[in-house]
PDB file of N, CA and C in Angstrom:
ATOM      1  N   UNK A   1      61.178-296.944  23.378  1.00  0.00           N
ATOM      2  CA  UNK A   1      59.893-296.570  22.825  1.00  0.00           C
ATOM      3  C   UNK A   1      60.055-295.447  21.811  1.00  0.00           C
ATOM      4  N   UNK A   2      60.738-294.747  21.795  1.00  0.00           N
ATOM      5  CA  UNK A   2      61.608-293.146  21.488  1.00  0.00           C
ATOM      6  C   UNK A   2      61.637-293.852  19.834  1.00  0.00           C
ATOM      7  N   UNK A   3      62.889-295.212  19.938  1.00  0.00           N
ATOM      8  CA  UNK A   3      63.368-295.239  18.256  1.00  0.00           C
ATOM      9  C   UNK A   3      62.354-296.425  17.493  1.00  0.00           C
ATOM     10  N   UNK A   4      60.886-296.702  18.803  1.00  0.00           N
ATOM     11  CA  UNK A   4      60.091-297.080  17.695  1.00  0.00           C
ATOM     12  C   UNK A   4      59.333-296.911  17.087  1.00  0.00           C
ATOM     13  N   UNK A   5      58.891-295.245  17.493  1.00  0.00           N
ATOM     14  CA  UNK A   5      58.158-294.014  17.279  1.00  0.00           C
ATOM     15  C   UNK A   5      59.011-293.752  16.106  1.00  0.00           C
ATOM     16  N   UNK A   6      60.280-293.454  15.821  1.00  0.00           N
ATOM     17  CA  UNK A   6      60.982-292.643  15.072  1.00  0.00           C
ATOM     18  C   UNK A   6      60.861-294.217  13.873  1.00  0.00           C
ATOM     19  N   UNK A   7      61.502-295.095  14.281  1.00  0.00           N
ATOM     20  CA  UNK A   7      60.979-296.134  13.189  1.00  0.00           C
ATOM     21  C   UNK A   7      59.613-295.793  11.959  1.00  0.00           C
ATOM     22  N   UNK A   8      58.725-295.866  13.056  1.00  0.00           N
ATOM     23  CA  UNK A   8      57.390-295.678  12.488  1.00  0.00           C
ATOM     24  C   UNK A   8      57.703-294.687  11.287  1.00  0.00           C
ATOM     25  N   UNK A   9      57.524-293.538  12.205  1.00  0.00           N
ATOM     26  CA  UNK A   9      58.094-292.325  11.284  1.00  0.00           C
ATOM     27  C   UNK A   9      58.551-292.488   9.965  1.00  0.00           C
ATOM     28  N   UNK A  10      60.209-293.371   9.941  1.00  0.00           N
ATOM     29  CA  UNK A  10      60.974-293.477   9.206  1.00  0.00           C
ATOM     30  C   UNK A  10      59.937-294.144   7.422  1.00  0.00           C
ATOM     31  N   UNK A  11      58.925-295.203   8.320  1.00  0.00           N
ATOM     32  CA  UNK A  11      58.249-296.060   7.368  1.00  0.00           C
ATOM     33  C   UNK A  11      57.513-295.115   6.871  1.00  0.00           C
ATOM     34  N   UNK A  12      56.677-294.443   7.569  1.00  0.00           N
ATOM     35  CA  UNK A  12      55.725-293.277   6.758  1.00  0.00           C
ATOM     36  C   UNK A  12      56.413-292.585   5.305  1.00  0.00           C
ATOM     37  N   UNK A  13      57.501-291.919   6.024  1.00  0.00           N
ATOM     38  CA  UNK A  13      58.472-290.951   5.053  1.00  0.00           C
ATOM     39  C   UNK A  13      58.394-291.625   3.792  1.00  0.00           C
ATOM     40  N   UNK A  14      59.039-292.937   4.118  1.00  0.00           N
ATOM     41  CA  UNK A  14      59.271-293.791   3.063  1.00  0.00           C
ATOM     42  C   UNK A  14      57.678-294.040   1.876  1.00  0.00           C
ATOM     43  N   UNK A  15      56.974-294.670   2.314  1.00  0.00           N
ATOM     44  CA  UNK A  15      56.251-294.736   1.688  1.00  0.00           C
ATOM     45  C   UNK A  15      55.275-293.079   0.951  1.00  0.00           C
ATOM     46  N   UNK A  16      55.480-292.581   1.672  1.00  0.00           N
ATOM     47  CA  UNK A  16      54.902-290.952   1.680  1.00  0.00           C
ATOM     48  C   UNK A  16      55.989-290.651   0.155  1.00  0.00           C
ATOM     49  N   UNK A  17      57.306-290.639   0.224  1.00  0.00           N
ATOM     50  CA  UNK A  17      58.517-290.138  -0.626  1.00  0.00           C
ATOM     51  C   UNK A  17      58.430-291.463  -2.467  1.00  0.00           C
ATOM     52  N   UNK A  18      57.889-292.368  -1.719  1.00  0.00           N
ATOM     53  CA  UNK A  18      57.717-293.663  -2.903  1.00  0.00           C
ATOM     54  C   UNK A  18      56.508-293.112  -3.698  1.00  0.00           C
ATOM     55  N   UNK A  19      55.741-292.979  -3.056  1.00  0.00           N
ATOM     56  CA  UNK A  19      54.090-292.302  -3.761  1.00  0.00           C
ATOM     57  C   UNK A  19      54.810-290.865  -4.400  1.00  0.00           C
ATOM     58  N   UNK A  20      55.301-290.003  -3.504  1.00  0.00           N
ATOM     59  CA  UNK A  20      54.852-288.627  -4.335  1.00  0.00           C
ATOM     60  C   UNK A  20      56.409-289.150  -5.822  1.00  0.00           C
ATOM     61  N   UNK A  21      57.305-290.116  -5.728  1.00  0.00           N
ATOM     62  CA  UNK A  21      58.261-290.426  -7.000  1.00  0.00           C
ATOM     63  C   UNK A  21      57.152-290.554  -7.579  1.00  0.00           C
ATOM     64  N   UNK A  22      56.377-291.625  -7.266  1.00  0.00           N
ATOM     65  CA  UNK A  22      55.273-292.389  -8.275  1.00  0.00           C
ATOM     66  C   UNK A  22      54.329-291.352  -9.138  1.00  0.00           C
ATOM     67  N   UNK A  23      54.661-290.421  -8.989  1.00  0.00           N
ATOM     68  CA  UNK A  23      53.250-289.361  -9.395  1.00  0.00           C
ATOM     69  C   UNK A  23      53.641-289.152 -10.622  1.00  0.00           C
ATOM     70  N   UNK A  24      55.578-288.854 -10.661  1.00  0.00           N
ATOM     71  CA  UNK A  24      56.209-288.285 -11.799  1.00  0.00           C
ATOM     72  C   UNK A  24      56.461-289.813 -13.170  1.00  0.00           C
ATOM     73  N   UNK A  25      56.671-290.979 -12.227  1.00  0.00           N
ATOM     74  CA  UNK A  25      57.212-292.058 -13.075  1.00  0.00           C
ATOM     75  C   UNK A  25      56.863-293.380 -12.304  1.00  0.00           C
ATOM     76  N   UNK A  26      55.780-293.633 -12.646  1.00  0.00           N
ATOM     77  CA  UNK A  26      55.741-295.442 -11.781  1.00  0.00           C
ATOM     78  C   UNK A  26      56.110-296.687 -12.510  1.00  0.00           C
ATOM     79  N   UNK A  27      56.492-297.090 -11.233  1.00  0.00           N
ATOM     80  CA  UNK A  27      57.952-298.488 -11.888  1.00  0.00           C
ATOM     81  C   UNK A  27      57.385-299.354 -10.663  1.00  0.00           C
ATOM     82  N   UNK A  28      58.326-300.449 -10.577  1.00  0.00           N
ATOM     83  CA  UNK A  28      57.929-301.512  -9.855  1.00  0.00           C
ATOM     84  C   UNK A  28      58.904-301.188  -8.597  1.00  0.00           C
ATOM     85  N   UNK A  29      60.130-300.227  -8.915  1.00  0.00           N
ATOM     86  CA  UNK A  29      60.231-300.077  -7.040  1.00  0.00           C
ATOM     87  C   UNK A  29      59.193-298.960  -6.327  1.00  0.00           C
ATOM     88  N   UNK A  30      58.393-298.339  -7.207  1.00  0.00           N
ATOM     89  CA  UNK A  30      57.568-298.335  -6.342  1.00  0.00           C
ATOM     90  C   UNK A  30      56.651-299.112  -5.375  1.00  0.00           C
ATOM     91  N   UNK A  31      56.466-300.058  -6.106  1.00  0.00           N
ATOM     92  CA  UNK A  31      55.928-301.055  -5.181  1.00  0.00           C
ATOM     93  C   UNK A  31      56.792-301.924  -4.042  1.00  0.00           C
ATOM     94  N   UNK A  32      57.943-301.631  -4.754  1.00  0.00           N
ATOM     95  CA  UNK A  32      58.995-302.152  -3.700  1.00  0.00           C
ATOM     96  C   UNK A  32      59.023-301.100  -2.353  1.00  0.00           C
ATOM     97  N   UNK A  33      58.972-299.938  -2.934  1.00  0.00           N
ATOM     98  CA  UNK A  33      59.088-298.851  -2.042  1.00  0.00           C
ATOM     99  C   UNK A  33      58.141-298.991  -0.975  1.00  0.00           C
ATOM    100  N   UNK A  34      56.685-298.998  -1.504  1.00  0.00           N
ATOM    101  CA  UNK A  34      56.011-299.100  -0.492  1.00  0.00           C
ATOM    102  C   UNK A  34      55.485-300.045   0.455  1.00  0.00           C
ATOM    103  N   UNK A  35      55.938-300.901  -0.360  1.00  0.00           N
ATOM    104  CA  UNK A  35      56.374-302.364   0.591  1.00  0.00           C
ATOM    105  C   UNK A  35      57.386-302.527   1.738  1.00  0.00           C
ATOM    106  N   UNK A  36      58.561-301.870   1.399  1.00  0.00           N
ATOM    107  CA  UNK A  36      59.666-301.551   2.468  1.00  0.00           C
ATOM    108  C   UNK A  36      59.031-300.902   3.428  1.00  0.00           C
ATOM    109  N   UNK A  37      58.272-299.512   2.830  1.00  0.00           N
ATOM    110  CA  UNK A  37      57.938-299.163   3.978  1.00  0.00           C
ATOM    111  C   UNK A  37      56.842-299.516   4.546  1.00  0.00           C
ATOM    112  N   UNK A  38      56.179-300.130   4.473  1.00  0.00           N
ATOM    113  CA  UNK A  38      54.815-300.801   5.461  1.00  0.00           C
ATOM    114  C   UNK A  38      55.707-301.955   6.173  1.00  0.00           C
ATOM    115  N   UNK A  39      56.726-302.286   5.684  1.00  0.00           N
ATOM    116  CA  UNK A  39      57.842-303.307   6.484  1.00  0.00           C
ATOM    117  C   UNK A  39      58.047-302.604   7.634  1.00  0.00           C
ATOM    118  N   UNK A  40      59.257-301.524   7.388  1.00  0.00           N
ATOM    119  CA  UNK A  40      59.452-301.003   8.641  1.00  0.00           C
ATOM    120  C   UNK A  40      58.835-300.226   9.526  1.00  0.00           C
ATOM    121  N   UNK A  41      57.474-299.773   8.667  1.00  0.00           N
ATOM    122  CA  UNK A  41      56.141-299.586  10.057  1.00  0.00           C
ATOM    123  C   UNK A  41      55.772-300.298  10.601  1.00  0.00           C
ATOM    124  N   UNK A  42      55.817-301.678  10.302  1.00  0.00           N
ATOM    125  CA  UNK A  42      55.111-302.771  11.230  1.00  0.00           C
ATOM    126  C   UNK A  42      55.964-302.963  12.085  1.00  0.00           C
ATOM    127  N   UNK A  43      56.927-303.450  11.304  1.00  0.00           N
ATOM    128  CA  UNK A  43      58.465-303.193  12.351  1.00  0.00           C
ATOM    129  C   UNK A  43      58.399-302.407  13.954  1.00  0.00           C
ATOM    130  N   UNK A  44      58.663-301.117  13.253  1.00  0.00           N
ATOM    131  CA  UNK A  44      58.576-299.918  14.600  1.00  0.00           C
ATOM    132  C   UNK A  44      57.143-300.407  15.357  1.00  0.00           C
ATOM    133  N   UNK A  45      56.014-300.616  14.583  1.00  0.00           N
ATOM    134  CA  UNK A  45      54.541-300.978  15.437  1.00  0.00           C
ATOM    135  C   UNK A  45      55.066-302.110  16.404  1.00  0.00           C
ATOM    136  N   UNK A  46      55.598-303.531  15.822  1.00  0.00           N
ATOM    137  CA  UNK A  46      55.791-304.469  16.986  1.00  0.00           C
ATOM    138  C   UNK A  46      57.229-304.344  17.766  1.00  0.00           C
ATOM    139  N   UNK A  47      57.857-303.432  17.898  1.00  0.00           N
ATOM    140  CA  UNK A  47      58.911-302.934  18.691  1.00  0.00           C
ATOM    141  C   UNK A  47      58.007-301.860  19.957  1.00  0.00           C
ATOM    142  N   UNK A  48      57.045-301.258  19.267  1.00  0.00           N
ATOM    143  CA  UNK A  48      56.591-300.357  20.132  1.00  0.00           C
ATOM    144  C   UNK A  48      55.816-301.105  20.946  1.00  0.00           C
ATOM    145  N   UNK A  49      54.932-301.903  20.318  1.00  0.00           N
ATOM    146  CA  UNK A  49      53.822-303.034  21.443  1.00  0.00           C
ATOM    147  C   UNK A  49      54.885-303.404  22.127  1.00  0.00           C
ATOM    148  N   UNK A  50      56.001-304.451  22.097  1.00  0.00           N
ATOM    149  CA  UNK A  50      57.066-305.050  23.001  1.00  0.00           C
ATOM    150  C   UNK A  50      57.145-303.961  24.016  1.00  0.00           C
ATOM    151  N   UNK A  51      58.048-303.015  23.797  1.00  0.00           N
ATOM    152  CA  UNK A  51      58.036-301.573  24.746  1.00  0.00           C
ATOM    153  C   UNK A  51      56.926-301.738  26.025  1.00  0.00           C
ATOM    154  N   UNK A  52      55.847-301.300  25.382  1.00  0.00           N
ATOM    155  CA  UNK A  52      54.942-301.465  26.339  1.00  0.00           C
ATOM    156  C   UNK A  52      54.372-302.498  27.281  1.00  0.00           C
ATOM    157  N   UNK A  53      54.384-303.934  26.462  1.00  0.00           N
ATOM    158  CA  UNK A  53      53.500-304.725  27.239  1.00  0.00           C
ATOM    159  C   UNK A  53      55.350-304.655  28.631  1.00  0.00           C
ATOM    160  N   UNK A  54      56.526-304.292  27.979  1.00  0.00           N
ATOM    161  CA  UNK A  54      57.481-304.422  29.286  1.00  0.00           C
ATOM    162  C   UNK A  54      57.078-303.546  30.059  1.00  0.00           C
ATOM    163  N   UNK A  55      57.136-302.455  29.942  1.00  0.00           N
ATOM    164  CA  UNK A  55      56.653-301.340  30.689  1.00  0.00           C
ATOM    165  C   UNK A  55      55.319-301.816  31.471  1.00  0.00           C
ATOM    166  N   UNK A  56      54.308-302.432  31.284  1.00  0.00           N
ATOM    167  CA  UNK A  56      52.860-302.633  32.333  1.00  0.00           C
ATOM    168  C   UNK A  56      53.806-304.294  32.694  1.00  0.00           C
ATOM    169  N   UNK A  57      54.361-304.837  31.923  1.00  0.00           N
ATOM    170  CA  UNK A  57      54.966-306.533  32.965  1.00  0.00           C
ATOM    171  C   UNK A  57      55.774-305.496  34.374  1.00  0.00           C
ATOM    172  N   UNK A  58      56.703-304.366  33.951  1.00  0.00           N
ATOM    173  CA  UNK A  58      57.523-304.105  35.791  1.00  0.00           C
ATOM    174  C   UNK A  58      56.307-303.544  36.086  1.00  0.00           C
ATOM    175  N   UNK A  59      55.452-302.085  35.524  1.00  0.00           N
ATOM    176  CA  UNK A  59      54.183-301.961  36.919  1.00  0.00           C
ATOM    177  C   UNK A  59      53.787-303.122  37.831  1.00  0.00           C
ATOM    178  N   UNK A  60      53.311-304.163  36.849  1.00  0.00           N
ATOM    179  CA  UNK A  60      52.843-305.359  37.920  1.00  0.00           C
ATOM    180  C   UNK A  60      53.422-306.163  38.527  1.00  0.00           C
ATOM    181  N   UNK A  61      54.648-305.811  38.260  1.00  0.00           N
ATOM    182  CA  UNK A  61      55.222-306.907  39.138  1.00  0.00           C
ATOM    183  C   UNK A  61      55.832-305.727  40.314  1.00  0.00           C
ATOM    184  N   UNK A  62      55.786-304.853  40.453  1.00  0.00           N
ATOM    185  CA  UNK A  62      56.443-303.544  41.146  1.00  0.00           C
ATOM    186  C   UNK A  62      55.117-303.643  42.019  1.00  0.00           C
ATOM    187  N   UNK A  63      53.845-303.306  41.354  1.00  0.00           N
ATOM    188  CA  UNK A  63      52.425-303.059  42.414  1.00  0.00           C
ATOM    189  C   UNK A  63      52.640-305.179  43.205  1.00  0.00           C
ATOM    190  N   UNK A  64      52.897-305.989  42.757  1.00  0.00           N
ATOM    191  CA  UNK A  64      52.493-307.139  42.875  1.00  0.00           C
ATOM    192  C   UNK A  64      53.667-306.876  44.758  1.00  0.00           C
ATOM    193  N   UNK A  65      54.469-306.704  44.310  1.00  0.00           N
ATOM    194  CA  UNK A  65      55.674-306.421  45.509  1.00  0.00           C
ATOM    195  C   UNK A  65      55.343-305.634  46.619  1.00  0.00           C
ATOM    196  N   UNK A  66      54.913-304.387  46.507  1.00  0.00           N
ATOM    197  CA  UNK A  66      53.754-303.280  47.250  1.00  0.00           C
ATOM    198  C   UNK A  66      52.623-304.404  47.952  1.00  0.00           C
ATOM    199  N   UNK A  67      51.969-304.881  46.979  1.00  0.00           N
ATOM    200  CA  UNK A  67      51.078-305.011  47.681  1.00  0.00           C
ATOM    201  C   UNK A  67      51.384-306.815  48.779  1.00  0.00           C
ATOM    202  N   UNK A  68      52.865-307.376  48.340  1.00  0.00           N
ATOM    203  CA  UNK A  68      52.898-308.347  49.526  1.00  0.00           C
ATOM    204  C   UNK A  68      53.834-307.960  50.783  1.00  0.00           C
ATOM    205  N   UNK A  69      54.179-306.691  50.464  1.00  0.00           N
ATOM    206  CA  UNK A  69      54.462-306.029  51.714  1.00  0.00           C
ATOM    207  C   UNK A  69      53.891-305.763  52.685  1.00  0.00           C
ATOM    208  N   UNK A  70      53.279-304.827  52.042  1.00  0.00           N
ATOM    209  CA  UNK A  70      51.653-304.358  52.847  1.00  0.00           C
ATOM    210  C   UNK A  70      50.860-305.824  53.135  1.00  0.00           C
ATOM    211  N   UNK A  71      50.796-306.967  52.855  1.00  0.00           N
ATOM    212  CA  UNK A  71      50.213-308.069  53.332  1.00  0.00           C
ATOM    213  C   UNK A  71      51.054-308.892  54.653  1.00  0.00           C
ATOM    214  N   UNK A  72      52.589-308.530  54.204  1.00  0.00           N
ATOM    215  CA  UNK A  72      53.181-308.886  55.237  1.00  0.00           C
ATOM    216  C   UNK A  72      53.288-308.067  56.801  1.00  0.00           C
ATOM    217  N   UNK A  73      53.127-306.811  56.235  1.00  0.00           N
ATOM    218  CA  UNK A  73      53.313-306.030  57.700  1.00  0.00           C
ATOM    219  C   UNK A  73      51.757-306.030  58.150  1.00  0.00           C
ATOM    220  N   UNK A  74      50.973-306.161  57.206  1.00  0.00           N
ATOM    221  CA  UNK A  74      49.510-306.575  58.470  1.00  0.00           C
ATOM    222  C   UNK A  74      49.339-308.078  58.790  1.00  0.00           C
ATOM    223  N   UNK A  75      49.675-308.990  58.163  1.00  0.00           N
ATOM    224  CA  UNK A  75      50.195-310.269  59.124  1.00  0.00           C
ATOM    225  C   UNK A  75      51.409-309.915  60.035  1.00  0.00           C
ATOM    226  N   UNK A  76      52.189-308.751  60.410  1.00  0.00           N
ATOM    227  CA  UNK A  76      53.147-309.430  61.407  1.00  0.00           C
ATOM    228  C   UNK A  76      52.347-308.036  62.034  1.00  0.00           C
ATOM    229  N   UNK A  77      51.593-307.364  62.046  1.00  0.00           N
ATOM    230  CA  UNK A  77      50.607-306.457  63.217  1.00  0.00           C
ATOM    231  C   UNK A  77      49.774-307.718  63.685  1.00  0.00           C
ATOM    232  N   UNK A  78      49.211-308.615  62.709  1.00  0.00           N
ATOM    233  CA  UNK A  78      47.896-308.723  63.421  1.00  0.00           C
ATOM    234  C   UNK A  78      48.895-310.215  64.585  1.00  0.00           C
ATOM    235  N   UNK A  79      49.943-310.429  64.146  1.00  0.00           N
ATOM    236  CA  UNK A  79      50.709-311.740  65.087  1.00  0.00           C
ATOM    237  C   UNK A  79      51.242-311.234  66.416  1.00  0.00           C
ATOM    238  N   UNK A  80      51.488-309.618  66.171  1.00  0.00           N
ATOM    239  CA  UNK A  80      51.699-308.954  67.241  1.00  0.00           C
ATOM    240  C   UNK A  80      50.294-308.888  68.377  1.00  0.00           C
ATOM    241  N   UNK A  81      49.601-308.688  67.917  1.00  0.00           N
ATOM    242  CA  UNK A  81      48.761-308.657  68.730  1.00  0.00           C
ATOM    243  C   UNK A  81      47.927-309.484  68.882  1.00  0.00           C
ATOM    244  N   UNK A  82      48.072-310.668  68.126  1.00  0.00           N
ATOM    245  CA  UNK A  82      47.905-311.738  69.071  1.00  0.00           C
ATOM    246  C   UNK A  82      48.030-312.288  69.874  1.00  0.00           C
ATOM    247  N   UNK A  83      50.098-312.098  70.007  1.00  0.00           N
ATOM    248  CA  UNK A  83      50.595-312.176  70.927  1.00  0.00           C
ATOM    249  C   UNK A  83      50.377-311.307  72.532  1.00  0.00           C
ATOM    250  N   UNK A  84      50.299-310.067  72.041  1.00  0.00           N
ATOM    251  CA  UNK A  84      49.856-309.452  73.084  1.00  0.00           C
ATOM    252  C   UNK A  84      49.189-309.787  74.120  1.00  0.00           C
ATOM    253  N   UNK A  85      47.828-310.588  75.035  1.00  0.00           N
ATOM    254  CA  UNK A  85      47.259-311.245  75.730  1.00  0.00           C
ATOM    255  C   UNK A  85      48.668-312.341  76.055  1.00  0.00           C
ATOM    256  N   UNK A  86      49.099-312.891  75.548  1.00  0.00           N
ATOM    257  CA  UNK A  86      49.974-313.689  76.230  1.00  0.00           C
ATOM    258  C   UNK A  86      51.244-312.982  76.694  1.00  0.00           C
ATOM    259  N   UNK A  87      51.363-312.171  76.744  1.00  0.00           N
ATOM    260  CA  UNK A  87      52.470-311.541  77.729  1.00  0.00           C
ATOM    261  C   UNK A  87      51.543-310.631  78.651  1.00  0.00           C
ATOM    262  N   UNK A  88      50.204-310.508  78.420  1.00  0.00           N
ATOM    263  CA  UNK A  88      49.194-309.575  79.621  1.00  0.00           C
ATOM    264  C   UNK A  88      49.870-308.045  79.163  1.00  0.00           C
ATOM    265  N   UNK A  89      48.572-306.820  78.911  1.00  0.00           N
ATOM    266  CA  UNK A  89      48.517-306.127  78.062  1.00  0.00           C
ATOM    267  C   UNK A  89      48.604-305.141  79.525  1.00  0.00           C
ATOM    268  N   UNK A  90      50.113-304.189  79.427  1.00  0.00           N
ATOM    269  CA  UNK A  90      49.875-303.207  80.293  1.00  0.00           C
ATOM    270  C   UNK A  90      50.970-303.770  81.622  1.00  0.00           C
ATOM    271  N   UNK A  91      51.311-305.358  81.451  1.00  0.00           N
ATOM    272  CA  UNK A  91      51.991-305.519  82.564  1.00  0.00           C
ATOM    273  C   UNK A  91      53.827-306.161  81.739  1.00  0.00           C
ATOM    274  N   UNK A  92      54.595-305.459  82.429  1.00  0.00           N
ATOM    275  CA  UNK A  92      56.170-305.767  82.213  1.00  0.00           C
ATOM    276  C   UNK A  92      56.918-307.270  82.744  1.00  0.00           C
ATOM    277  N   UNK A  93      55.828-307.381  83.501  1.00  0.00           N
ATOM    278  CA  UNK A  93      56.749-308.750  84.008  1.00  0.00           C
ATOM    279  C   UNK A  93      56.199-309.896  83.274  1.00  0.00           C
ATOM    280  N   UNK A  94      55.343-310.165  82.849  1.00  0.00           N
ATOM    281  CA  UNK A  94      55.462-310.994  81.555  1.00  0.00           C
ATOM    282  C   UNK A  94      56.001-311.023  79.911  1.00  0.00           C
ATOM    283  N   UNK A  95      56.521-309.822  80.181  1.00  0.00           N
ATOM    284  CA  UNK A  95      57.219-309.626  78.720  1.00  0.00           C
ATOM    285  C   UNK A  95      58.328-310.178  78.670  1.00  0.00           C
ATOM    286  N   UNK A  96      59.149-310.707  77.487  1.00  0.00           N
ATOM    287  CA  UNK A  96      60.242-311.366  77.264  1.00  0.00           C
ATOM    288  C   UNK A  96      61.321-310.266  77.515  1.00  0.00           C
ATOM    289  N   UNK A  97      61.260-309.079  77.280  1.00  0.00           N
ATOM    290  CA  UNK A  97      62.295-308.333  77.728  1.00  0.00           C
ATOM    291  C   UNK A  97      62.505-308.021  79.526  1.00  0.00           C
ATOM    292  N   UNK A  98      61.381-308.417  80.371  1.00  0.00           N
ATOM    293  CA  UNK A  98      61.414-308.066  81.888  1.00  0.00           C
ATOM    294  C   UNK A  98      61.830-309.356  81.949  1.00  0.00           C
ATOM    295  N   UNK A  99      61.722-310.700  81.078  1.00  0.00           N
ATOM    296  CA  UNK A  99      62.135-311.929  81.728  1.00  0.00           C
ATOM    297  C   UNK A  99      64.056-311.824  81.660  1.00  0.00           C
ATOM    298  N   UNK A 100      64.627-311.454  80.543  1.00  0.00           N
ATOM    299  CA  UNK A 100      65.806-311.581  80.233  1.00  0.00           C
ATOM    300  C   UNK A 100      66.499-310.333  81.186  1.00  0.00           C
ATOM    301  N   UNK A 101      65.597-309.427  81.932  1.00  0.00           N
ATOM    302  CA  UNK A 101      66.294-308.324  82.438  1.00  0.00           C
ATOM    303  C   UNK A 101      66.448-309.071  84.375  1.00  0.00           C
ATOM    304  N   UNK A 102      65.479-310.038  84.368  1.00  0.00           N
ATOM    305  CA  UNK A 102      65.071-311.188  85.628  1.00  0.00           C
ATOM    306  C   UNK A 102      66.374-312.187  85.414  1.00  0.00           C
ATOM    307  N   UNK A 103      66.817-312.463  84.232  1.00  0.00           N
ATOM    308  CA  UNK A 103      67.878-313.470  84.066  1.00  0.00           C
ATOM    309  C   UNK A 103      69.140-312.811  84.383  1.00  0.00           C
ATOM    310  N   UNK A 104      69.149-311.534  84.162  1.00  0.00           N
ATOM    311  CA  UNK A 104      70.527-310.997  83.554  1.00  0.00           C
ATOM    312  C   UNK A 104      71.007-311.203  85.381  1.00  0.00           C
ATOM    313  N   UNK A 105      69.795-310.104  86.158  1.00  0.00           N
ATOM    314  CA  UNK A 105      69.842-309.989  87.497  1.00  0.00           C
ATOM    315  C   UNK A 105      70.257-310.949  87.807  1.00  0.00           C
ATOM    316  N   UNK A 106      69.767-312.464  88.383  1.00  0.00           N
ATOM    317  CA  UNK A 106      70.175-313.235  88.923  1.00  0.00           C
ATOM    318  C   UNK A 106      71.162-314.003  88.386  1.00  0.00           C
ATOM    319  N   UNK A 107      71.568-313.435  87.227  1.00  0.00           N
ATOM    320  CA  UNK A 107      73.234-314.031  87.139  1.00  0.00           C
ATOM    321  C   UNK A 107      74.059-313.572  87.428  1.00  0.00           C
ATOM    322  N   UNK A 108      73.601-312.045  87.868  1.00  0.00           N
ATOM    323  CA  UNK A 108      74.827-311.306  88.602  1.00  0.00           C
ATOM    324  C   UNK A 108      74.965-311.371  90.087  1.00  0.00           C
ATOM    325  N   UNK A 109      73.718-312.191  90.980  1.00  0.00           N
ATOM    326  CA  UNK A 109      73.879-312.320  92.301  1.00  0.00           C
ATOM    327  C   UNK A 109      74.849-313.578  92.851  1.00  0.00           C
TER     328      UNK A 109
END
């Protein structure tokens, strides 16, 4: 964004430096002159738009990521506790970890 600011710049100078020649002696590179430089201002202008519209394409795709995270961890809360009632809320022996700790036991008897 930096050298399409300084671009810009560069085009101004130019045409700014073509005009104040022109004051003393006008010729036809002046017109060349100031043609070049409205070239490389437009130039630096559609280098600088590019810049940007990249810069807001990663915001949205950066917020787009955020926000299917955050969609995923409240679908796997709300699956959690769905689940919850089916293992009975408050009791251990229906949980899958009291069942595998029930397995482990009776494979050691």
């Amino acid at each position: 964004m930096f050298s399409a600011g300084a671009m810009m710049l560069a085009g101004l100078a130019v045409i700014v430096l073509t005009l104040l020649a022109s004051l003393r002696d006008f010729s036809f590179l002046t017109i060349f002159g100031v043609f070049g430089g409205l070239g490389i201002l437009l130039v630096g202008f559609l280098v600088s738009v590019r810049a940007w519209y990249q810069v807001a394409s990663n915001v949205d795709s950066i917020l787009q990521q955020l926000l299917d995270r955050q969609a995923l961890r409240q679908g796997q809360q709300v699956a959690a506790a769905e689940e919850l009632p089916a293992y009975g809320i408050g009791t251990a022996r229906n949980s899958p970890a009291a069942s595998r700790v029930v397995a482990h036991e009776s494979r050691m008897d």
